[in-house]
C-alpha atoms as a PDB file:
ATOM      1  CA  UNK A   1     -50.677 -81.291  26.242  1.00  0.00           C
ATOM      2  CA  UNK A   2     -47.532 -84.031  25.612  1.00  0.00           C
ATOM      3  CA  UNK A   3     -47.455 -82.893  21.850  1.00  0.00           C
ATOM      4  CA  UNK A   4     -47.588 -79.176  22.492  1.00  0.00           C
ATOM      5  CA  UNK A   5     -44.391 -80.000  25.117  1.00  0.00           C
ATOM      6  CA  UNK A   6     -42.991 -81.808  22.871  1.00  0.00           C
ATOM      7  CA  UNK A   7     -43.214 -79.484  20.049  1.00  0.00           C
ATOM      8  CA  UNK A   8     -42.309 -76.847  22.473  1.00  0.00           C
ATOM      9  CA  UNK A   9     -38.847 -78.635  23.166  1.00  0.00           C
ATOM     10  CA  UNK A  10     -37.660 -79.742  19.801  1.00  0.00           C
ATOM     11  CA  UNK A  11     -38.400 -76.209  18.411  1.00  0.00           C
ATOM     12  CA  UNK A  12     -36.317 -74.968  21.371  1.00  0.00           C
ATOM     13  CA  UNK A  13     -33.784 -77.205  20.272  1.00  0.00           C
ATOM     14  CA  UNK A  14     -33.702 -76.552  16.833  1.00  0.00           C
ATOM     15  CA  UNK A  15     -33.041 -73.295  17.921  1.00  0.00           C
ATOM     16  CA  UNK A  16     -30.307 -73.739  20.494  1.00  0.00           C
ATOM     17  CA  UNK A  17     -26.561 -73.208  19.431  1.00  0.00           C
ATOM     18  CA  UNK A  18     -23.593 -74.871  21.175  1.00  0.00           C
ATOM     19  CA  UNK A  19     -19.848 -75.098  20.336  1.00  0.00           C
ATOM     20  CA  UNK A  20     -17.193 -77.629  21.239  1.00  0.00           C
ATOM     21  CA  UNK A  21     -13.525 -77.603  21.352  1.00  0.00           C
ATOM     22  CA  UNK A  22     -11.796 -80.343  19.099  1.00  0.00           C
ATOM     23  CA  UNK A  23      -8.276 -81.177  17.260  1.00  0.00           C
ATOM     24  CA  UNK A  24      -8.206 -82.508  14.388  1.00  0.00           C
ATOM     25  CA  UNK A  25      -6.502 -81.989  10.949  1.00  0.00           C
ATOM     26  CA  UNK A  26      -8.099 -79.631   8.030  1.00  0.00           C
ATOM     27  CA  UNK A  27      -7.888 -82.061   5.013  1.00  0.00           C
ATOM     28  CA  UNK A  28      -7.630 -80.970   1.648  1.00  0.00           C
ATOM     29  CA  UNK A  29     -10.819 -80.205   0.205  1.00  0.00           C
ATOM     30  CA  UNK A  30     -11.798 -79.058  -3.647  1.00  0.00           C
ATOM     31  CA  UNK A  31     -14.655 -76.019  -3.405  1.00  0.00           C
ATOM     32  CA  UNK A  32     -15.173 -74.034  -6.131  1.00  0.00           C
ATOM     33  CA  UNK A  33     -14.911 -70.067  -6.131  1.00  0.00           C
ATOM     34  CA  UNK A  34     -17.516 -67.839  -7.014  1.00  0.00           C
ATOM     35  CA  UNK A  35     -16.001 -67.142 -10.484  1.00  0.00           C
ATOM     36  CA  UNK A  36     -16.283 -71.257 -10.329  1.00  0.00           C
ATOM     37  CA  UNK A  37     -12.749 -71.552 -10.344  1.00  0.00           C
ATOM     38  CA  UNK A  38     -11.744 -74.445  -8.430  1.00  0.00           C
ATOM     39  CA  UNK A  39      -9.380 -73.907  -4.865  1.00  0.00           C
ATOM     40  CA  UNK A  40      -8.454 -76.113  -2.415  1.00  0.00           C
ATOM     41  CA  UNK A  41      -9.901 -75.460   1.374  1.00  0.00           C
ATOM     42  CA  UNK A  42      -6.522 -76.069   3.281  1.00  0.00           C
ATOM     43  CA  UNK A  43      -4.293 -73.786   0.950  1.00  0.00           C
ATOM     44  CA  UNK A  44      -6.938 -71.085   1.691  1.00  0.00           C
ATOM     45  CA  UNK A  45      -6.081 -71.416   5.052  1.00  0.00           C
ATOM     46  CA  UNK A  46      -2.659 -69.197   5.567  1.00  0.00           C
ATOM     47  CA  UNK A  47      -0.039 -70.618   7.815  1.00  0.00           C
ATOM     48  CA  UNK A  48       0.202 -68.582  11.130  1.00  0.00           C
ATOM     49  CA  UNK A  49      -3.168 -67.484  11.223  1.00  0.00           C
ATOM     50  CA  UNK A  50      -6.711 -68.065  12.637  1.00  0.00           C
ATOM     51  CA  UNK A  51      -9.355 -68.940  10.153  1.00  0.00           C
ATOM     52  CA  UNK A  52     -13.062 -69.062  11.187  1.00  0.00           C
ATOM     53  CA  UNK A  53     -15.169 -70.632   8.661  1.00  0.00           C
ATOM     54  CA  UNK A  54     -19.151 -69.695   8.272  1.00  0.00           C
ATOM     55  CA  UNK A  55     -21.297 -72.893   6.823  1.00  0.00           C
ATOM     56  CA  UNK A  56     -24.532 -71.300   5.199  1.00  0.00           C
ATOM     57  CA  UNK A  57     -26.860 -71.319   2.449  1.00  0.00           C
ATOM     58  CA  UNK A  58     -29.213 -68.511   0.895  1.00  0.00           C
ATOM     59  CA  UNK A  59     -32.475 -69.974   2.232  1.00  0.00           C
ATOM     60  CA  UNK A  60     -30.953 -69.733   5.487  1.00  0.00           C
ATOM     61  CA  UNK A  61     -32.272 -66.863   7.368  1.00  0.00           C
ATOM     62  CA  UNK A  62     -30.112 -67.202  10.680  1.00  0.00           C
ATOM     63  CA  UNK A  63     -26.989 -68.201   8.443  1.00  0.00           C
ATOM     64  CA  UNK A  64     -27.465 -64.365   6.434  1.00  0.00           C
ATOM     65  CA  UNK A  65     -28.047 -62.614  10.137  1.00  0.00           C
ATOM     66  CA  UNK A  66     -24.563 -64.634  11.269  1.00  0.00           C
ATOM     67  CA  UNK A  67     -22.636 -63.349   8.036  1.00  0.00           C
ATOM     68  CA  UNK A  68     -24.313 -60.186   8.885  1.00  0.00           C
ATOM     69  CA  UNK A  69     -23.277 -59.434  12.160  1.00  0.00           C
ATOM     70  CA  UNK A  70     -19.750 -61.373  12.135  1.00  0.00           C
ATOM     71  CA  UNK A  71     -18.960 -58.796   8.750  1.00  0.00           C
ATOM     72  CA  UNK A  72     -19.691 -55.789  11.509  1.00  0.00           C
ATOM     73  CA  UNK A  73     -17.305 -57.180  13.491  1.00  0.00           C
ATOM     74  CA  UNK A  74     -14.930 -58.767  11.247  1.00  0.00           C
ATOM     75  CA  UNK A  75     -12.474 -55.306  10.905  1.00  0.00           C
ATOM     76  CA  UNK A  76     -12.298 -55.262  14.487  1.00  0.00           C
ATOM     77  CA  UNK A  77     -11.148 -58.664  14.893  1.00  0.00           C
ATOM     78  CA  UNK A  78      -8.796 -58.521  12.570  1.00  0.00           C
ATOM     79  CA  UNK A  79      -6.792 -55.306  14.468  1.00  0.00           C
ATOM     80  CA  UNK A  80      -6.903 -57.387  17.654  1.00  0.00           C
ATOM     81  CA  UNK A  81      -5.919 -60.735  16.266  1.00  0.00           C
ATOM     82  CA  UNK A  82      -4.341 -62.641  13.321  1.00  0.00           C
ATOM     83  CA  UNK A  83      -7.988 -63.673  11.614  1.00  0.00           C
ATOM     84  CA  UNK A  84      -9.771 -64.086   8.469  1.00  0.00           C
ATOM     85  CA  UNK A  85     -12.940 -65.628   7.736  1.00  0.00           C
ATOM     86  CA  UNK A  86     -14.072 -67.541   4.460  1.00  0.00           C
ATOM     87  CA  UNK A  87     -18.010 -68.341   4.003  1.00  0.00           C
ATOM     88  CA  UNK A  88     -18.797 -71.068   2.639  1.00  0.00           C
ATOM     89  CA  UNK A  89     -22.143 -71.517   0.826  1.00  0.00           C
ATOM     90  CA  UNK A  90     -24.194 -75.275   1.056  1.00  0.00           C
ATOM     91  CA  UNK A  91     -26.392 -73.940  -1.807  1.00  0.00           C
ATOM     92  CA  UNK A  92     -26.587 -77.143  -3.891  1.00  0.00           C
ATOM     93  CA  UNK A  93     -27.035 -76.221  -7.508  1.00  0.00           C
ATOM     94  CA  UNK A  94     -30.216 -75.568  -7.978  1.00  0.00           C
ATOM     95  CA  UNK A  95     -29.437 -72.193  -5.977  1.00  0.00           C
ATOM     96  CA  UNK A  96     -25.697 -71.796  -5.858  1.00  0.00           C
ATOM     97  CA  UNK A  97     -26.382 -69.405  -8.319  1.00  0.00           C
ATOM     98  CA  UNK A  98     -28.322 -66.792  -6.009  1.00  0.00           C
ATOM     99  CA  UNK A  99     -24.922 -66.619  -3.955  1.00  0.00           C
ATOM    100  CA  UNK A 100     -22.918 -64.718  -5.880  1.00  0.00           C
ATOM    101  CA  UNK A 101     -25.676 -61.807  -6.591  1.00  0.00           C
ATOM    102  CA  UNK A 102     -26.599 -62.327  -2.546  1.00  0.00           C
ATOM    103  CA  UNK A 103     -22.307 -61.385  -1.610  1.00  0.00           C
ATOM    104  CA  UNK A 104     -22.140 -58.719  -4.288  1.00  0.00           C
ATOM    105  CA  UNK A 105     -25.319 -56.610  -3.185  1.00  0.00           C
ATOM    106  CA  UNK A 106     -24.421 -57.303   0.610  1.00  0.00           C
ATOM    107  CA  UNK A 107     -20.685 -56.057  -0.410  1.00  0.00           C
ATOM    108  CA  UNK A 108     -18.849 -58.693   1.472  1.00  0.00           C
ATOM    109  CA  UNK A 109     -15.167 -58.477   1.731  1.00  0.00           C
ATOM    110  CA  UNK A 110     -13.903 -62.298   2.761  1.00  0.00           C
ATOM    111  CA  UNK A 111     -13.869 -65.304   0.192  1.00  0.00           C
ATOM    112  CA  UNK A 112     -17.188 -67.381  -0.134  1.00  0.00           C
ATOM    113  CA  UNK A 113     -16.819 -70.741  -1.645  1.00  0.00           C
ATOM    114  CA  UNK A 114     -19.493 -73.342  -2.776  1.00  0.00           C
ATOM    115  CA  UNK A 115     -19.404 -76.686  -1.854  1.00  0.00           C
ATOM    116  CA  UNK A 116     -22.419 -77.651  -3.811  1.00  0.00           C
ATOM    117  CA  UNK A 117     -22.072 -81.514  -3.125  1.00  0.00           C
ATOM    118  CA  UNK A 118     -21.273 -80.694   0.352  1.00  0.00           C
ATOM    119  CA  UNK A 119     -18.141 -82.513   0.383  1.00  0.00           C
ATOM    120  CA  UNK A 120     -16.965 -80.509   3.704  1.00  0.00           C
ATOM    121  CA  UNK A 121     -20.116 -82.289   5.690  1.00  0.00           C
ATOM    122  CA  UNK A 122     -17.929 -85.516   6.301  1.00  0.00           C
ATOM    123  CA  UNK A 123     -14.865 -83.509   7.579  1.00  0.00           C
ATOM    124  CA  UNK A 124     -17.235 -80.714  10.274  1.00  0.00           C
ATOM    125  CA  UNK A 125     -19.848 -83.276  10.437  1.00  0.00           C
ATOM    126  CA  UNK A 126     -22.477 -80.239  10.772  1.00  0.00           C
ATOM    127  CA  UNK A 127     -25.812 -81.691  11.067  1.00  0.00           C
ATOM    128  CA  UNK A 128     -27.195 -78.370   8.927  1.00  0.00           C
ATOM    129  CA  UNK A 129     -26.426 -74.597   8.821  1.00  0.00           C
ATOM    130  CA  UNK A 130     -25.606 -72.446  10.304  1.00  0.00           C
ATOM    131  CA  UNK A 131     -22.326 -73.842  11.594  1.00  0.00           C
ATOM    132  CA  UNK A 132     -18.984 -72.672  11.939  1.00  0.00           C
ATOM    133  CA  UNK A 133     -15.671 -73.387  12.606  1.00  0.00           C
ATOM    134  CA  UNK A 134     -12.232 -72.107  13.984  1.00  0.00           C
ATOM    135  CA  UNK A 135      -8.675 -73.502  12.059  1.00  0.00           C
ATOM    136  CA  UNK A 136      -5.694 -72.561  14.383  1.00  0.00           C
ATOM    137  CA  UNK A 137      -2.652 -71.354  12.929  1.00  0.00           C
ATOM    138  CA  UNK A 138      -1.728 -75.001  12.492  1.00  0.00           C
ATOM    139  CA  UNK A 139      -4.574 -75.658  10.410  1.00  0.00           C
ATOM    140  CA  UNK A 140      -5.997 -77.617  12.959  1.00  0.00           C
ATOM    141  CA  UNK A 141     -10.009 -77.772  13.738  1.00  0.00           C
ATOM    142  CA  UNK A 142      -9.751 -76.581  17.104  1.00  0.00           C
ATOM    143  CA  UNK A 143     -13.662 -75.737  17.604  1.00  0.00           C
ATOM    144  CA  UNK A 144     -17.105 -76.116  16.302  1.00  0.00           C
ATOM    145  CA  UNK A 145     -20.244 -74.311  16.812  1.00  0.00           C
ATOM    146  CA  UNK A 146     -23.229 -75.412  15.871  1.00  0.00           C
ATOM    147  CA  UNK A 147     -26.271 -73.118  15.022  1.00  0.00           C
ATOM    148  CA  UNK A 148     -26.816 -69.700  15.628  1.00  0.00           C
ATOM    149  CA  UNK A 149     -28.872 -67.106  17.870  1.00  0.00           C
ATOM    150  CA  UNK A 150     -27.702 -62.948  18.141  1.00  0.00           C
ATOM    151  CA  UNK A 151     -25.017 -62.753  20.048  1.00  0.00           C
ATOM    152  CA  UNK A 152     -23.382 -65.694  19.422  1.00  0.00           C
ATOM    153  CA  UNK A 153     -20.321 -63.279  17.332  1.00  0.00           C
ATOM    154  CA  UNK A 154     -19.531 -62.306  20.899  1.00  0.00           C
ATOM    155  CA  UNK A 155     -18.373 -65.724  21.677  1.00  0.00           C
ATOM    156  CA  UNK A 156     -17.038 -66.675  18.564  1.00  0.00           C
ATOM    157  CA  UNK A 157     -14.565 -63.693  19.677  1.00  0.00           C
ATOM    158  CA  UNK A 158     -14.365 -65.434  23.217  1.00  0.00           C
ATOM    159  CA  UNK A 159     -12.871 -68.546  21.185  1.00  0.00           C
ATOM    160  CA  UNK A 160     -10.576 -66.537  18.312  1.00  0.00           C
ATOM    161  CA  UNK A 161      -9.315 -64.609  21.566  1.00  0.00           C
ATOM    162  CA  UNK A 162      -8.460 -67.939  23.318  1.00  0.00           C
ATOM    163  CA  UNK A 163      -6.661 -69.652  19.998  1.00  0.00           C
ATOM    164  CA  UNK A 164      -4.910 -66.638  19.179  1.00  0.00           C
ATOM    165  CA  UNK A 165      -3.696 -66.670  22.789  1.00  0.00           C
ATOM    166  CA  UNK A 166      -4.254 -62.993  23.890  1.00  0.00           C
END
């Protein structure tokens, strides 16, 4: 009975997505593009505008739904507030090349990057994917969210509404 509880609670944890608010710098950071050209994370980010960033990885089946569903809303966003949104794939090398035929046939607008040594994990300190961020126009990290369930778009919004300050 203990180890059914038990499995019953870390599964419900596993599953379980929270954000927090933080402040802290965006450091430069080397990715590669998906024409492996190599870019650096912080010039990405344009001055005077909101960035949300979407960790994920092909195997990832709540990462793809979370690309999914922010992409619906993405347009929307973007006539409401000063946004964009760059995807950037954990896929370490072995797979990093399903990610480029994965955008393509999904016909994804935004920029996807790799970061196939995950050299970003130090700076978000995301335990695993999916997890995303929010740079503020100061390209600040001004929240984190870990994990992902449907519905959690709606309060990514919540947050991108808040930081844009409308």
């Amino acid at each position: 009975m203990k180890r059914i509880l038990f499995i019953t609670l870390l599964t419900g944890i596993m599953f379980t997505s929270f954000g927090q608010k933080i402040n802290k710098d965006l450091p430069s950071i080397k990715l590669k593009t998906l024409d492996n050209k190599t870019i650096d994370l912080k010039e990405m980010v344009k001055p005077e505008r909101t960035t949300v960033i979407i960790f994920w990885a092909t195997w990832c089946s709540p990462c793809k739904k979370e690309l999914e569903n922010v992409d619906e809303m993405l347009d929307d966003w973007k006539k409401k507030y000063p946004v964009d949104l760059i995807a950037i794939s954990i896929d370490d090398s072995r797979n990093s090349g399903k990610v480029k035929p994965y955008i393509d046939g999904k016909g994804y607008k935004f920029p996807v990057l790799l970061d196939i040594n995950q050299d970003t994990k130090p700076v978000f300190n995301y335990p695993t994917v999916p997890f995303s961020a929010i740079i503020d126009k100061n390209k600040k990290i001004v929240y984190i969210h870990n994990g992902y369930v449907e519905g959690d778009e709606y309060n990514l919004e919540k947050q991108i509404k808040e930081i844009c300050g409308k």
